[in-house]
Protein backbone atom coordinates (compact mmCIF):
# COMPACT_ATOMS: atom_id res chain seq x y z
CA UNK A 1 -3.21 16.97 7.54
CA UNK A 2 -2.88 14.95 10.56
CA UNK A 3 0.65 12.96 11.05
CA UNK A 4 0.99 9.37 12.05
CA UNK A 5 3.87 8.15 13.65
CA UNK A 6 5.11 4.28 11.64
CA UNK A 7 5.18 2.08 15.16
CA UNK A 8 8.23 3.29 17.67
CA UNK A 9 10.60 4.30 14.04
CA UNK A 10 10.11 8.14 14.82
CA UNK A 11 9.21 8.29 11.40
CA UNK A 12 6.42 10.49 10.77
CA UNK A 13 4.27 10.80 8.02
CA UNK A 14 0.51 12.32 6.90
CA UNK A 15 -2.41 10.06 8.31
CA UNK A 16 -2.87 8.71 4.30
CA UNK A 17 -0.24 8.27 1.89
CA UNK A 18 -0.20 8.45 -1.59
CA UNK A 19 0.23 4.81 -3.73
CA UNK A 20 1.69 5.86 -6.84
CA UNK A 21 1.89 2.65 -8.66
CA UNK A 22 -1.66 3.33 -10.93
CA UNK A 23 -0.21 6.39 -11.95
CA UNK A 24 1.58 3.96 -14.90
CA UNK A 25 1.36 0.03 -13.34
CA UNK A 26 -1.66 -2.52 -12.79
CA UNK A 27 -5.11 -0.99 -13.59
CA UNK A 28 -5.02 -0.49 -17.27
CA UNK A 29 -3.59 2.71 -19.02
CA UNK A 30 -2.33 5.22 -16.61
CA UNK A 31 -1.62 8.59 -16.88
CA UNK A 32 0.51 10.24 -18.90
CA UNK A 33 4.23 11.45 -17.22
CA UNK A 34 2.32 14.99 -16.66
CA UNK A 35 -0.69 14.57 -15.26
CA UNK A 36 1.38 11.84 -12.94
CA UNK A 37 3.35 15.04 -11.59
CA UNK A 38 0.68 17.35 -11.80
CA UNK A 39 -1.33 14.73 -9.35
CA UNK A 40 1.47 14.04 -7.00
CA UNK A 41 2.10 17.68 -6.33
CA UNK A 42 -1.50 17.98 -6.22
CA UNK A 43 -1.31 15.63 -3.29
CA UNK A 44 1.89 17.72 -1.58
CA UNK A 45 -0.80 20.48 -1.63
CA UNK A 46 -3.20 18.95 0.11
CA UNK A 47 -1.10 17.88 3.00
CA UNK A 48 0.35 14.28 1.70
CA UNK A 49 3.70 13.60 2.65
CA UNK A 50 4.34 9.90 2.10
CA UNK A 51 4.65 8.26 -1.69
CA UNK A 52 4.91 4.87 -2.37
CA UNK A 53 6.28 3.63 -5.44
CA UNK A 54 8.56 0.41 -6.95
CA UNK A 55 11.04 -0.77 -8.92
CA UNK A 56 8.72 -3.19 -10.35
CA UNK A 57 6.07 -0.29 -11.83
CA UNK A 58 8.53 0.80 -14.06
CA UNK A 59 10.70 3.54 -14.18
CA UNK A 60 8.54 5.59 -15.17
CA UNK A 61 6.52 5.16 -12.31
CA UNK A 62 9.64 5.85 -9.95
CA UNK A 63 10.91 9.33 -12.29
CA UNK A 64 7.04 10.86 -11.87
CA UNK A 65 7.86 10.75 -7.97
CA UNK A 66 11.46 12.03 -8.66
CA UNK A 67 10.11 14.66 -10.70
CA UNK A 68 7.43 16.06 -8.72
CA UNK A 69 8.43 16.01 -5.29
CA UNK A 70 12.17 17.30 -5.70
CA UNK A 71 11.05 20.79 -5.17
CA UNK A 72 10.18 19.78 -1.69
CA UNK A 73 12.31 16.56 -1.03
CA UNK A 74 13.23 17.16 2.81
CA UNK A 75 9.02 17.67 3.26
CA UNK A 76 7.96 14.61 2.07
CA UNK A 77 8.88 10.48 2.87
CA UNK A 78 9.38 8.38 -0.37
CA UNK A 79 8.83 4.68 -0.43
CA UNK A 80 10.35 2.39 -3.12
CA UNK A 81 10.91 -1.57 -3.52
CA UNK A 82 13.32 -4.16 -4.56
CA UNK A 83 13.08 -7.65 -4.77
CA UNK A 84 11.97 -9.28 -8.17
CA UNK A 85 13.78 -10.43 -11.29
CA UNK A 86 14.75 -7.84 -13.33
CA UNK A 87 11.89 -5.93 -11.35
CA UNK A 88 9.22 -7.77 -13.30
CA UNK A 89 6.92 -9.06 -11.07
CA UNK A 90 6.24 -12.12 -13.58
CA UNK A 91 9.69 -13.51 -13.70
CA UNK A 92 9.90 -14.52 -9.76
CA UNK A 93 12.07 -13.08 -6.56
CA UNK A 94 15.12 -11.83 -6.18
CA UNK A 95 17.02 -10.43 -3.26
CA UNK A 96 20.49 -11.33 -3.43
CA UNK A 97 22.11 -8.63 -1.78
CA UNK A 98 24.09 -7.45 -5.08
CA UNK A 99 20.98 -6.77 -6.97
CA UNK A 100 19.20 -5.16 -3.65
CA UNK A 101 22.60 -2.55 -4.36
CA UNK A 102 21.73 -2.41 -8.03
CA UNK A 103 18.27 -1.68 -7.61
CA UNK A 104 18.99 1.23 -5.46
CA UNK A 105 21.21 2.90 -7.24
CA UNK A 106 18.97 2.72 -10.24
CA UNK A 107 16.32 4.26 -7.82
CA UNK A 108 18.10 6.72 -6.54
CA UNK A 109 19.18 8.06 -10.19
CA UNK A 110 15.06 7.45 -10.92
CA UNK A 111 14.20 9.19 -8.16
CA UNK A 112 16.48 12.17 -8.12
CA UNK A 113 17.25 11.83 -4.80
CA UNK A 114 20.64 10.63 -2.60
CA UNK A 115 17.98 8.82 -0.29
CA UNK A 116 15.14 6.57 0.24
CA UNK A 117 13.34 7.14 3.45
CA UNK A 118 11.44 3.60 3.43
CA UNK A 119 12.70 0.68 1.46
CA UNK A 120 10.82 -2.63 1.31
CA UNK A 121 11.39 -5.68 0.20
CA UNK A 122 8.54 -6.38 -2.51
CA UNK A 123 7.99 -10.30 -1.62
CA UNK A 124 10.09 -12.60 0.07
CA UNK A 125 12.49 -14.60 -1.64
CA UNK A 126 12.71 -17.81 -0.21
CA UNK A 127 16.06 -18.19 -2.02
CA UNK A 128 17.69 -15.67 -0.15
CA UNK A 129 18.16 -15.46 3.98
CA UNK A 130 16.07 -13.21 5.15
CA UNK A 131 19.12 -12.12 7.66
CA UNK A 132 21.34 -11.49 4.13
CA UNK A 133 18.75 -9.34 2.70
CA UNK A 134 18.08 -7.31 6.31
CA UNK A 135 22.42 -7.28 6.90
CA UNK A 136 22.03 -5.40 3.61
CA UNK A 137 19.81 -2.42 3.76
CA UNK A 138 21.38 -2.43 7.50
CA UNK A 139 24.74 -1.28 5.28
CA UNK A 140 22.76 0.38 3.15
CA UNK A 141 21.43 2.72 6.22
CA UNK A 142 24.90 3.12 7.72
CA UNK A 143 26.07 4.34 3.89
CA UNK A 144 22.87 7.26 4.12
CA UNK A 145 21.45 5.56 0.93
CA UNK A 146 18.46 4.01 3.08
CA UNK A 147 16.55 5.13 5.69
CA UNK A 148 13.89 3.13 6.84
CA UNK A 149 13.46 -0.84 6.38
CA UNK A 150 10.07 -2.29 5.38
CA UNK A 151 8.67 -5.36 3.86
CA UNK A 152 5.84 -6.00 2.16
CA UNK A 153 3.47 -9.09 2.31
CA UNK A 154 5.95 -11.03 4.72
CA UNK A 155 4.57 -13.58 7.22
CA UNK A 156 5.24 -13.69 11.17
CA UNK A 157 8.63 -15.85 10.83
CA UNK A 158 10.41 -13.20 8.17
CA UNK A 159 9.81 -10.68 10.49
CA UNK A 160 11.11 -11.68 13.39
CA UNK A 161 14.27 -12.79 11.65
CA UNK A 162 14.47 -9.58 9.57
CA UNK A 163 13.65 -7.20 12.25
CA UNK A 164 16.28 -9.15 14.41
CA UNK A 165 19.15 -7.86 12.07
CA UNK A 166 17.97 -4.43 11.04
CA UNK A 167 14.84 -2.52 13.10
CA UNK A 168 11.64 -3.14 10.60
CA UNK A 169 10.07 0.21 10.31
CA UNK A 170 7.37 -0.81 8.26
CA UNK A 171 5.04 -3.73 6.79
CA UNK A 172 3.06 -2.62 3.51
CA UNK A 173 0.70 -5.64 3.29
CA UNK A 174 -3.11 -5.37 1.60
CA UNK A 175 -5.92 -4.92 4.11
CA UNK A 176 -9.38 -3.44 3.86
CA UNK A 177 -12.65 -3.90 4.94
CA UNK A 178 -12.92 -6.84 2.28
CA UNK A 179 -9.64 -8.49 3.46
CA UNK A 180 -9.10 -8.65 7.22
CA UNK A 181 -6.79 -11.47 7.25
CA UNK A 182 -4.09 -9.47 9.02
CA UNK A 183 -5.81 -8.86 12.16
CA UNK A 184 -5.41 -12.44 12.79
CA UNK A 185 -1.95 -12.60 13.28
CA UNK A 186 -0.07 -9.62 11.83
CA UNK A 187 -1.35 -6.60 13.61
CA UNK A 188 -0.71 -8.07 17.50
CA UNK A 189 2.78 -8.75 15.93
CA UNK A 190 3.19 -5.45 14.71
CA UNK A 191 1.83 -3.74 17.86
CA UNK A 192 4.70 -6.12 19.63
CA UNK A 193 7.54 -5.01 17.72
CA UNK A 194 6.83 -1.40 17.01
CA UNK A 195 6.49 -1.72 13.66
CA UNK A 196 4.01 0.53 11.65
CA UNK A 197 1.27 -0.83 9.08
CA UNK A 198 0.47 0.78 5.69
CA UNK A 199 -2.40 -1.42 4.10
CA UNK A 200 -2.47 -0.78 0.29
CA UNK A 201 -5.85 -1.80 -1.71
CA UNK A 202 -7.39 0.10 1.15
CA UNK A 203 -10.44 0.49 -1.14
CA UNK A 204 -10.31 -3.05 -2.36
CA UNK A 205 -8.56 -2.37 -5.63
CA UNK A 206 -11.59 0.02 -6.07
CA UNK A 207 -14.53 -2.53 -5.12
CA UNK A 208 -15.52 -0.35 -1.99
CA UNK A 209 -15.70 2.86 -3.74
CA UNK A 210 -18.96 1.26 -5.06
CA UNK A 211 -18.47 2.72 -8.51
CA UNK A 212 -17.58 -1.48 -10.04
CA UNK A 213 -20.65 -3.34 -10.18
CA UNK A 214 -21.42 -6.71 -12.18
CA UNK A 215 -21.26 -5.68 -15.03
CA UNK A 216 -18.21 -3.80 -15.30
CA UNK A 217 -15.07 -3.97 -17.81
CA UNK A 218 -11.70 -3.78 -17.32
CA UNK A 219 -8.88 -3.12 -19.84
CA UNK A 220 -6.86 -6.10 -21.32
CA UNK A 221 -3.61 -5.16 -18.94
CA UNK A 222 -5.74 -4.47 -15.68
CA UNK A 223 -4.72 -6.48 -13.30
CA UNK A 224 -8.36 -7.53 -11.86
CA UNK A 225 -8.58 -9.53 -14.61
CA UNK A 226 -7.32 -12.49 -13.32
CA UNK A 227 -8.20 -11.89 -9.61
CA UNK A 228 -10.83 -14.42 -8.70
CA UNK A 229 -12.72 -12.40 -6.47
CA UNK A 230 -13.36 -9.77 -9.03
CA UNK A 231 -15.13 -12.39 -11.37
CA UNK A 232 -18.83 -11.34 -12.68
CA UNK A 233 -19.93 -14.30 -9.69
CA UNK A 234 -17.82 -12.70 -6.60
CA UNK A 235 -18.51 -8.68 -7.28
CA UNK A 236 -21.98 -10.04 -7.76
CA UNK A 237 -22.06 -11.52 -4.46
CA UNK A 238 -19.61 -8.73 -2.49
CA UNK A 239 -22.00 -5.99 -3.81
CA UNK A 240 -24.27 -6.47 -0.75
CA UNK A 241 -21.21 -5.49 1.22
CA UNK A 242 -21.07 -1.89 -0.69
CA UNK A 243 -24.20 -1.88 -0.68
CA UNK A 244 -24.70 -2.01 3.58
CA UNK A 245 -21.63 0.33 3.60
CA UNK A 246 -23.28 2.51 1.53
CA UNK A 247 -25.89 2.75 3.70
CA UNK A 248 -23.54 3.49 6.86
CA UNK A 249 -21.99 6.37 4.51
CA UNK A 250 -25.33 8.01 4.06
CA UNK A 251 -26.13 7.99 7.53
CA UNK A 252 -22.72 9.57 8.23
CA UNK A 253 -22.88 12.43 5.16
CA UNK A 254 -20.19 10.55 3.69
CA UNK A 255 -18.83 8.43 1.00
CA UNK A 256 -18.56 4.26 0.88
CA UNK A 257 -14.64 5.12 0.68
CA UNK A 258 -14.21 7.45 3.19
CA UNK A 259 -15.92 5.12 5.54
CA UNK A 260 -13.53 2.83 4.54
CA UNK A 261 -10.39 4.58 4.62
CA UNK A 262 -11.90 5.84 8.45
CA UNK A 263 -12.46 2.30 9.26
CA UNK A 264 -9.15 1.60 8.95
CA UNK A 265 -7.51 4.45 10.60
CA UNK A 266 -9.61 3.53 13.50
CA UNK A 267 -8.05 0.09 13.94
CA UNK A 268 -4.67 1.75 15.50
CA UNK A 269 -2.90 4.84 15.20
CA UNK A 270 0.25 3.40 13.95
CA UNK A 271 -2.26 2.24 10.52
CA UNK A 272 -1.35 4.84 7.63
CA UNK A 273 -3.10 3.32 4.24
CA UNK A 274 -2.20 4.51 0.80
CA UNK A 275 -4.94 4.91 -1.10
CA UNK A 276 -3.70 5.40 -5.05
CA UNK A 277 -6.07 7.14 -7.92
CA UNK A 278 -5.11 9.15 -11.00
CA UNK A 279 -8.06 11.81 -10.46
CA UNK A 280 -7.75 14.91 -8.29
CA UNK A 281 -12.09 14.12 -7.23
CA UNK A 282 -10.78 10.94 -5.90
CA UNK A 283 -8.28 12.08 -4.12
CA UNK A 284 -9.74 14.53 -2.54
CA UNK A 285 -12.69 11.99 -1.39
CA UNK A 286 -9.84 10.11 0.08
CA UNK A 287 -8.56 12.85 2.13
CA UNK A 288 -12.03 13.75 3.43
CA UNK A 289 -11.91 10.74 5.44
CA UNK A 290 -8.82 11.77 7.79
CA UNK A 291 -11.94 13.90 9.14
CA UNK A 292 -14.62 11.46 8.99
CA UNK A 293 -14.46 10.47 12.82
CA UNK A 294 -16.55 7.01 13.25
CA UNK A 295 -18.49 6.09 16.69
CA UNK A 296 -18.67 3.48 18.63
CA UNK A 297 -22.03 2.86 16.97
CA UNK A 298 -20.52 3.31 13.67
CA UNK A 299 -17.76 1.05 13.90
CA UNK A 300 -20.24 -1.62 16.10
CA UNK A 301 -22.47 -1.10 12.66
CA UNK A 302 -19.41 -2.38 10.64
CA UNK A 303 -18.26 -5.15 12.61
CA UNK A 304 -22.27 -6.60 12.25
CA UNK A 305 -21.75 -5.96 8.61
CA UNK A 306 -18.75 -7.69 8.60
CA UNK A 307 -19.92 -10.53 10.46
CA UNK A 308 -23.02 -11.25 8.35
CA UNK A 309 -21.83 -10.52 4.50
CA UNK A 310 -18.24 -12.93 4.15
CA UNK A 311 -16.33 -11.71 1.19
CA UNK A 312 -16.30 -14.32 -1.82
CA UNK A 313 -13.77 -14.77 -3.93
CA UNK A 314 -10.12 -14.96 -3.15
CA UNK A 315 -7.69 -11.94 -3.44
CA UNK A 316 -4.95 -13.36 -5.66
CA UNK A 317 -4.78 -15.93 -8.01
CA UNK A 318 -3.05 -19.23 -6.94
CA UNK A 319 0.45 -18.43 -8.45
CA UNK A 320 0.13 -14.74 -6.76
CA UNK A 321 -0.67 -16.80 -3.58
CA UNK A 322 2.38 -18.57 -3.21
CA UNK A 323 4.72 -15.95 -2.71
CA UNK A 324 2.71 -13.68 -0.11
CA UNK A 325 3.05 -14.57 3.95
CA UNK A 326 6.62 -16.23 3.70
């Protein structure tokens, strides 16, 4: 497995990660607390050596990481998250620096571990400094608890003011070939600080696989549900995207997600997405693409794609809007 390096940190990791949070969290009924091991040391196997997980998937979510990888806990980076109520996502932010402590703890125990490589802050919480929550994990690294400092979906501002107090290893933010939004602003940031990117929905919360068309049903609990641009009217419309993909793919032997997940790797070599599934095909598929190596005329193919099919639909609800580029 090729290793990235996350911006000027020094911390390495493999080229994809794994995104754990399906495994129990978002997309209907996971896996049960087996097969979630079995998977992730399926992944350690393969070459994968950075997990991502978070408080607010449940502990369960957190103890399937804990459990598989502590057979081979110095080989592998593990990524968790703080930052909401209670850590459910529904009830709103919180980062006041006593519950950032509390949350740790209670991922540390989850995780089986006496450190987190890569801790992010979930969302911003406008309630809360950004230089109390950085000051911190800052203590947090000097006590050996913490590693690494990341955030996740933060705008330009909360940055700067974070990475001012404690080095920002890290921004976890969604970005795909269907949502390009941070190459507007965030990646020449990034590339300006040193700080690495790790994209999750890489696949478009599965849209760019090509296997959800029209006419497909999700379970009650799956997230998608509510997300405007997977409505029968958007994935009707954003098919002809897959669909010119697709055709790229075939050209290149390949599949409509590995020339996604190469896209992406292509776009800087600080860019390490985490791609999440709970079957061993898919995940395999995914790691095909660290060796799918795309032209000039493949990537000059995309970009005219790009230009000439715009993505309908927006990627969050209005609520789920509010509280991302703070």
């Amino acid at each position: 497995m090729i290793q990235r390096q996350l911006g000027r940190s020094g911390l390495h990791v493999s080229a994809l990660g794994f995104g754990c949070m399906g495994l129990s969290f978002g997309y209907g009924p996971g896996v049960d607390r087996a097969a979630g091991v079995q998977l992730i040391r399926q992944a350690v196997e393969r070459g994968i050596t950075f997990f991502d997980t978070a408080e607010a998937y449940g502990a369960l979510n957190e103890e399937m990481v804990g459990e598989a990888l502590a057979p081979v806990r110095q080989q592998v980076v593990i990524a968790t998250k703080f930052g909401f109520k209670d850590g459910n996502a529904q009830s709103g932010m919180d980062s006041r620096p006593a519950r950032i402590r509390l949350v740790v703890e209670n991922s540390l125990r989850h995780l089986r571990t006496d450190y987190i490589d890569l801790l992010y802050q979930h969302r911003v919480d406008p309630q809360v400094p950004m230089e109390d929550v950085a000051g911190t994990v800052k203590d947090l690294i000097a006590e050996g608890k913490v590693r690494h400092f990341g955030l996740s979906e933060a705008g330009a501002e909360s940055i700067r003011r974070a990475h001012a107090v404690q080095p920002v290893t890290a921004l976890q933010s969604e970005y795909s070939l269907w949502w390009r939004e941070p190459e507007q602003n965030l990646l020449p940031l990034l590339e300006e600080l040193g700080i690495g990117f790790v994209p999750f929905s890489p696949l478009g919360k599965g849209f760019l696989t090509g296997a959800i068309t029209p006419s497909t049903e999700f379970s009650a609990d799956d997230f998608r549900n509510v997300v405007p641009r997977f409505s029968t009217e958007a994935r009707e419309a954003n098919q002809a995207l897959v669909d010119a993909i697709g055709d790229i793919a075939r050209d290149r032997q390949a599949t409509p997600a590995q020339v996604a997940l190469a896209w992406l790797l292509a776009q800087r070599p600080w860019i390490v997405p985490i791609p999440g599934t709970t079957k061993l095909h898919r995940l395999d598929e995914n790691l095909a693409s660290t060796q799918l190596s795309l032209t000039a005329e493949d990537l000059a193919r995309i970009a005219e794609v790009l230009a000439r099919i715009p993505v309908q639909g927006a990627r969050y609800p209005a609520q789920l809007a509010a509280r991302v580029g703070r």
